[in-house]
C-alpha atoms as a PDB file:
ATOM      1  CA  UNK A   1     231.552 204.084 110.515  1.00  0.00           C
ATOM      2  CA  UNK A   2     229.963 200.576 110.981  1.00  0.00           C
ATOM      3  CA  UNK A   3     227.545 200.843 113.283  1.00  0.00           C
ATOM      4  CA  UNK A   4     225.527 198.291 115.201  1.00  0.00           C
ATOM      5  CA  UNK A   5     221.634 199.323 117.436  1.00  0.00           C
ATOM      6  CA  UNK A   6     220.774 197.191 120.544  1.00  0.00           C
ATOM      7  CA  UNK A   7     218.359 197.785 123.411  1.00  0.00           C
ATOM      8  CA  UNK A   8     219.910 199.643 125.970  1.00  0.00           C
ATOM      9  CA  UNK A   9     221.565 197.548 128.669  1.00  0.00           C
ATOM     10  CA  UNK A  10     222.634 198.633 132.413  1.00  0.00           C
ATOM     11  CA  UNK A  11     226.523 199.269 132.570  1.00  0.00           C
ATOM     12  CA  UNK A  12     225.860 202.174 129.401  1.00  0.00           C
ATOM     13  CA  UNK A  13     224.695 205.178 131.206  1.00  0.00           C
ATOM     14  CA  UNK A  14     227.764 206.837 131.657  1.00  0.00           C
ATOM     15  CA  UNK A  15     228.671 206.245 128.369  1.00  0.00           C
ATOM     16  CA  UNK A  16     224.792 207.816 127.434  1.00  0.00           C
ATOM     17  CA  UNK A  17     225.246 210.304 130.037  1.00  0.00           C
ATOM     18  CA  UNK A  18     228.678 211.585 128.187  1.00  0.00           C
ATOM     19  CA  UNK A  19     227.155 211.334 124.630  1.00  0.00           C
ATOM     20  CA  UNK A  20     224.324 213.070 125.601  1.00  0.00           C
ATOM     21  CA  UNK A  21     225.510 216.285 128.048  1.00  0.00           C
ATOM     22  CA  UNK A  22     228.447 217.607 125.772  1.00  0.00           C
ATOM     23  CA  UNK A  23     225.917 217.808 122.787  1.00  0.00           C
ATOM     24  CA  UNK A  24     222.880 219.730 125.304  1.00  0.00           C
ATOM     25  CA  UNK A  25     225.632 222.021 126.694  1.00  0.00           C
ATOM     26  CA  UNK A  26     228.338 222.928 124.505  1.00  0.00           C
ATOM     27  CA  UNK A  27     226.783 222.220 120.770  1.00  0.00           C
ATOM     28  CA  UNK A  28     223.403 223.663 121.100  1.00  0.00           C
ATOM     29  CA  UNK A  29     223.860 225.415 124.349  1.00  0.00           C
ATOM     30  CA  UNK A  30     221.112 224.346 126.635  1.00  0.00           C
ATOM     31  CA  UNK A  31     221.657 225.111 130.449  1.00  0.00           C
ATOM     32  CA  UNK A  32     220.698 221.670 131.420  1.00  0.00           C
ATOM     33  CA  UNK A  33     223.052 218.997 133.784  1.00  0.00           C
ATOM     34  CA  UNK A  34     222.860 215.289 134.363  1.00  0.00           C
ATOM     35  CA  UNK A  35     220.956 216.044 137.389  1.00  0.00           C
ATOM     36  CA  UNK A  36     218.082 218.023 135.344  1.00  0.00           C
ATOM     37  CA  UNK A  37     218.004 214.118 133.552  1.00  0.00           C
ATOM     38  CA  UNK A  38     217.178 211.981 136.081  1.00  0.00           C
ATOM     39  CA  UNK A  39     215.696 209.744 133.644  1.00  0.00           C
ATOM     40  CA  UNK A  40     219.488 209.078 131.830  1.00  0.00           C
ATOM     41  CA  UNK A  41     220.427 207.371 135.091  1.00  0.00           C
ATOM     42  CA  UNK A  42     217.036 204.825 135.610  1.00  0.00           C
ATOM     43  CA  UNK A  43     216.802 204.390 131.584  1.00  0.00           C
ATOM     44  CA  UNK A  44     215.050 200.512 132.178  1.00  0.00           C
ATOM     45  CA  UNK A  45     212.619 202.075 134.347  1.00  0.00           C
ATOM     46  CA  UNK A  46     211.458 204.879 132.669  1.00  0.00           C
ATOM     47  CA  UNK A  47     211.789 203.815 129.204  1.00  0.00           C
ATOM     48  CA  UNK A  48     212.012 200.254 129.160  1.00  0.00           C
ATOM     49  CA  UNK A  49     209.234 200.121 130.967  1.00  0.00           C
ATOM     50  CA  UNK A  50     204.986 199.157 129.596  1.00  0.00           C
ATOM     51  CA  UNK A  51     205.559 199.730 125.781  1.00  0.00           C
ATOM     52  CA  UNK A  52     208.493 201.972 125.877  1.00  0.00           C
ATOM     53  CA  UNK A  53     212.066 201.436 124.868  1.00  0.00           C
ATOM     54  CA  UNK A  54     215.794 202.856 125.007  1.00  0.00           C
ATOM     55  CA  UNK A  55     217.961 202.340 121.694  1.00  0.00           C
ATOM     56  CA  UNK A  56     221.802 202.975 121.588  1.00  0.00           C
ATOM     57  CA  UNK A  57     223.718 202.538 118.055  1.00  0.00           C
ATOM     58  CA  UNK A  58     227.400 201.290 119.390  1.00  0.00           C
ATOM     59  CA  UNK A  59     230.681 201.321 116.949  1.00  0.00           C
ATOM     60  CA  UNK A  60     232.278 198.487 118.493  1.00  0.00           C
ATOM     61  CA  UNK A  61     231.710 199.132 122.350  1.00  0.00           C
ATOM     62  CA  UNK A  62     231.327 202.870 122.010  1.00  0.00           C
ATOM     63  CA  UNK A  63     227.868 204.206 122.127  1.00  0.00           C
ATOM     64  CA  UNK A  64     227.538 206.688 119.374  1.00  0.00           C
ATOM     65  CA  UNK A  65     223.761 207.283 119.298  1.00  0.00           C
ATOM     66  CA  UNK A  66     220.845 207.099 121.290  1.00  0.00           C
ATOM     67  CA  UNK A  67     217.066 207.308 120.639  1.00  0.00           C
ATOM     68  CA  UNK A  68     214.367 206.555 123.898  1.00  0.00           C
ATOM     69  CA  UNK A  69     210.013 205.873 123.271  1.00  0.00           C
ATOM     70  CA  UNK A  70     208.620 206.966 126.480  1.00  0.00           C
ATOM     71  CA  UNK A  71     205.108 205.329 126.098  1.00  0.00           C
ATOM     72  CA  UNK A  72     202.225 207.828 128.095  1.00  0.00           C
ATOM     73  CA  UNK A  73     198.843 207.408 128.668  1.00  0.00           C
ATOM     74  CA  UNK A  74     196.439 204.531 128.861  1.00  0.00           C
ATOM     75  CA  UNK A  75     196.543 201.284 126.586  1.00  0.00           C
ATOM     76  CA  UNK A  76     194.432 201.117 123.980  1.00  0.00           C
ATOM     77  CA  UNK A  77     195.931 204.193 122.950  1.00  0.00           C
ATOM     78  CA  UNK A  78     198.200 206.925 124.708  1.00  0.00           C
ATOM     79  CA  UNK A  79     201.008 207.719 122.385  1.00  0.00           C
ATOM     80  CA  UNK A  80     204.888 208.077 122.387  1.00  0.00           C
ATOM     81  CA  UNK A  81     206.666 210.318 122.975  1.00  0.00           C
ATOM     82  CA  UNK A  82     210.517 210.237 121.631  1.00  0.00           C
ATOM     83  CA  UNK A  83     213.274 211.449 123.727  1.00  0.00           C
ATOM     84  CA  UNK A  84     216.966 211.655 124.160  1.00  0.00           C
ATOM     85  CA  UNK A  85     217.629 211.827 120.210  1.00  0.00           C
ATOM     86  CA  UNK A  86     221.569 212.099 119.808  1.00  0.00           C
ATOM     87  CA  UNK A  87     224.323 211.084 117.775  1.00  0.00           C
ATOM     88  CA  UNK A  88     227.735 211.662 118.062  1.00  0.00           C
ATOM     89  CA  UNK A  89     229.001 214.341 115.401  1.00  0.00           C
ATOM     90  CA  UNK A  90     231.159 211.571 113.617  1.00  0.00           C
ATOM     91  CA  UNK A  91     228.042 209.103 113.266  1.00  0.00           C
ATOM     92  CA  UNK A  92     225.668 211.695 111.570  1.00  0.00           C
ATOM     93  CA  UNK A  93     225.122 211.251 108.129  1.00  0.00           C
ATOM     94  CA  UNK A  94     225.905 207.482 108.174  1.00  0.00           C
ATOM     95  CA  UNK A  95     222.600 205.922 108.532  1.00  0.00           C
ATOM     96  CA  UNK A  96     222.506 205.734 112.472  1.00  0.00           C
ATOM     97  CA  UNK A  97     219.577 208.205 112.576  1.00  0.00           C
ATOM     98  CA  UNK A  98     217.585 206.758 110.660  1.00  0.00           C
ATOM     99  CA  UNK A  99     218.304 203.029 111.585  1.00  0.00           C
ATOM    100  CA  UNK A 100     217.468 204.197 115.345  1.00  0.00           C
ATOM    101  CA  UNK A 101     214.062 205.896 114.495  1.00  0.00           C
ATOM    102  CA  UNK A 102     213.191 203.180 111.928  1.00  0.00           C
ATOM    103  CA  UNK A 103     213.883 201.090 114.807  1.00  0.00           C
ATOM    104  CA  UNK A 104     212.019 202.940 117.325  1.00  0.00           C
ATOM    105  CA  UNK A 105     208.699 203.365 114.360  1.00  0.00           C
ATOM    106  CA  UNK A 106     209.070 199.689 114.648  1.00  0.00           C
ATOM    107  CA  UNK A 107     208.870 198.846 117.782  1.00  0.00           C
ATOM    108  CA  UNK A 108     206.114 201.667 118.436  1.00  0.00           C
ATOM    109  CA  UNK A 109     203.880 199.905 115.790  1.00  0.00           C
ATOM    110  CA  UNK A 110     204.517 196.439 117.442  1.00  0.00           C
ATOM    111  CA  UNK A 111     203.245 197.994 120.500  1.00  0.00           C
ATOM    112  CA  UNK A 112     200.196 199.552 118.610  1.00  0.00           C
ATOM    113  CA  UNK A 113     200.944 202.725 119.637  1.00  0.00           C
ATOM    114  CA  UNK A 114     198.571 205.495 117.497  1.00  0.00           C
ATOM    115  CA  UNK A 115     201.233 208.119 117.689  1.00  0.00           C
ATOM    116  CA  UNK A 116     204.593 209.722 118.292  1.00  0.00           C
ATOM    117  CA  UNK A 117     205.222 213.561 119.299  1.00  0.00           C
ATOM    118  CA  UNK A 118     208.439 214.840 119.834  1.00  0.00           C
ATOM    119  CA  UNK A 119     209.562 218.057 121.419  1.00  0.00           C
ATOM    120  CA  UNK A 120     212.777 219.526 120.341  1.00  0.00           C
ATOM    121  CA  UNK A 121     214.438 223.153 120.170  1.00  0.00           C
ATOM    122  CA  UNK A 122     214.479 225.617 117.438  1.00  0.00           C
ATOM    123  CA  UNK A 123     218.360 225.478 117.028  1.00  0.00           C
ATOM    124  CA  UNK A 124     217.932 222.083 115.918  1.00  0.00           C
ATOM    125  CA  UNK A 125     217.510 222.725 112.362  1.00  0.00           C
ATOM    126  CA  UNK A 126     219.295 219.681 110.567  1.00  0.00           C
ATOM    127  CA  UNK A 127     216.589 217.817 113.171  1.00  0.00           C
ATOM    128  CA  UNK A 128     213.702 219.464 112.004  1.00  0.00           C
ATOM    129  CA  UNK A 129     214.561 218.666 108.745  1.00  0.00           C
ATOM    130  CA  UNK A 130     215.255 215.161 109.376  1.00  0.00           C
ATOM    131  CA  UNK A 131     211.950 214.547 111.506  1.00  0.00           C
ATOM    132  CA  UNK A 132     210.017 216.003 107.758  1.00  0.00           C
ATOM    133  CA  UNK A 133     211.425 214.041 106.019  1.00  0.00           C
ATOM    134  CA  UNK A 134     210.242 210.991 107.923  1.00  0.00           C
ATOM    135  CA  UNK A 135     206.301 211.787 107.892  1.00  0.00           C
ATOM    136  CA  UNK A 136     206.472 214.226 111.280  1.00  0.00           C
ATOM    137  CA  UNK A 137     204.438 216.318 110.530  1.00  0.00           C
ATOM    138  CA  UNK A 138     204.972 220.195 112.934  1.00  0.00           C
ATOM    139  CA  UNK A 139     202.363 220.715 115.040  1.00  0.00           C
ATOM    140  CA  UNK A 140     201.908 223.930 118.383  1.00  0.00           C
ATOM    141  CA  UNK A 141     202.265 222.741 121.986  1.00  0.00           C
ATOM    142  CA  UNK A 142     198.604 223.792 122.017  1.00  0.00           C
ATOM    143  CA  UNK A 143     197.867 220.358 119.623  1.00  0.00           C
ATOM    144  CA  UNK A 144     199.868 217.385 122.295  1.00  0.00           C
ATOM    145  CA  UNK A 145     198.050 214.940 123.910  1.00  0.00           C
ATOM    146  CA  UNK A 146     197.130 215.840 127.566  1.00  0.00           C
ATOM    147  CA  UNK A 147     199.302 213.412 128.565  1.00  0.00           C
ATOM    148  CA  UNK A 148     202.224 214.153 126.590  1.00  0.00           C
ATOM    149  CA  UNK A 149     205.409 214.673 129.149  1.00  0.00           C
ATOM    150  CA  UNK A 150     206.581 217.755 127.810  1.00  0.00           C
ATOM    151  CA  UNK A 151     210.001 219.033 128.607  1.00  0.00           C
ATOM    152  CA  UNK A 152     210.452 222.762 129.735  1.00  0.00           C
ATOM    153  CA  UNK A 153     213.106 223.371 127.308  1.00  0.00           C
ATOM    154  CA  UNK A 154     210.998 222.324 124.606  1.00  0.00           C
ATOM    155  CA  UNK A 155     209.353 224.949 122.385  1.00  0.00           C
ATOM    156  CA  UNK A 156     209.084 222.975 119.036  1.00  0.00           C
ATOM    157  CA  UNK A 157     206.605 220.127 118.800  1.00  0.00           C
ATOM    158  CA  UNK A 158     206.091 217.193 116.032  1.00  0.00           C
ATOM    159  CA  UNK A 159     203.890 214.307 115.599  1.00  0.00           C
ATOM    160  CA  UNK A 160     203.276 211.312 113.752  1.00  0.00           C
ATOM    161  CA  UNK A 161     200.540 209.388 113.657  1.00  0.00           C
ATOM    162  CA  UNK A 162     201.019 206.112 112.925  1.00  0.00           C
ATOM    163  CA  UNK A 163     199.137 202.981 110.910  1.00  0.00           C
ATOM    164  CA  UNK A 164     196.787 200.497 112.949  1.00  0.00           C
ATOM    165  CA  UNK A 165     198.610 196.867 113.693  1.00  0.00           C
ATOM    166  CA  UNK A 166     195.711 194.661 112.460  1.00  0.00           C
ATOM    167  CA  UNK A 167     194.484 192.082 114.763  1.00  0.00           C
ATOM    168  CA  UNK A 168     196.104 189.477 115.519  1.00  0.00           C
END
């Protein structure tokens, strides 16, 4: 599958929205609806927002991944926090998942961001694995930032810190 990532753009939720639910719901089985995501439908606001940002990988117009840095607490510092991690099941192992979180490192240490945590589920094995073998390092919910916007459903936490930008 070629594959391209771009900055989200208004006009895609629906498309994120029906990436996104099918995986929650019928693949890992998490009770949760579009209206439980307010964030999927005011993505530029809430992620695109400060030092944030919203990621889709497309295969020709079709989104087939998505990856969101919700930037918390105060610059200097704060952190990130990744969200909305998902790939369609015929773009995983191709590259897309890492090409959206080497994008979203990227942009994180453009923004001079100190961190990222994730939470995540314990079902979400192959994602575990992938987050280790990126530097994430697993950490308890007891270890997050104050200000990290943790997700009910969430019971398995990761972080990364990440290197210092130098001055410009």
């Amino acid at each position: 599958m070629a594959f391209r990532i771009q900055p989200f753009r208004p006009g895609l939720e629906r498309q994120v929205l029906d990436l996104i639910l099918p995986i929650q719901q019928v693949e890992f089985g998490v009770p949760i609806t579009a209206g439980d995501q307010p964030d999927l439908v005011r993505i530029p606001e809430v992620y695109q927002a400060g030092r944030g940002g919203f990621w889709v990988g497309l295969d020709g117009d079709r989104v087939v991944g998505t990856l969101g840095l919700l930037a918390f607490g105060q610059a200097p510092g704060g952190g990130g926090a990744l969200r909305k991690m998902f790939l369609h099941r015929d773009a995983r192992g191709g590259g897309l998942a890492q090409a959206l979180l080497d994008t979203a490192l990227d942009h994180a240490q453009q923004q001079d961001l100190p961190g990222l945590w994730l939470g995540t589920l314990p079902q979400m094995g192959a994602a575990h694995r992938f987050y280790e073998r990126n530097g994430f390092r697993r950490i308890g919910a007891e270890a997050l930032p104050p200000a990290f916007p943790r997700m009910a459903v969430d019971t398995v936490f990761y972080a990364l810190e990440l290197p210092r930008v130098a001055a410009r």
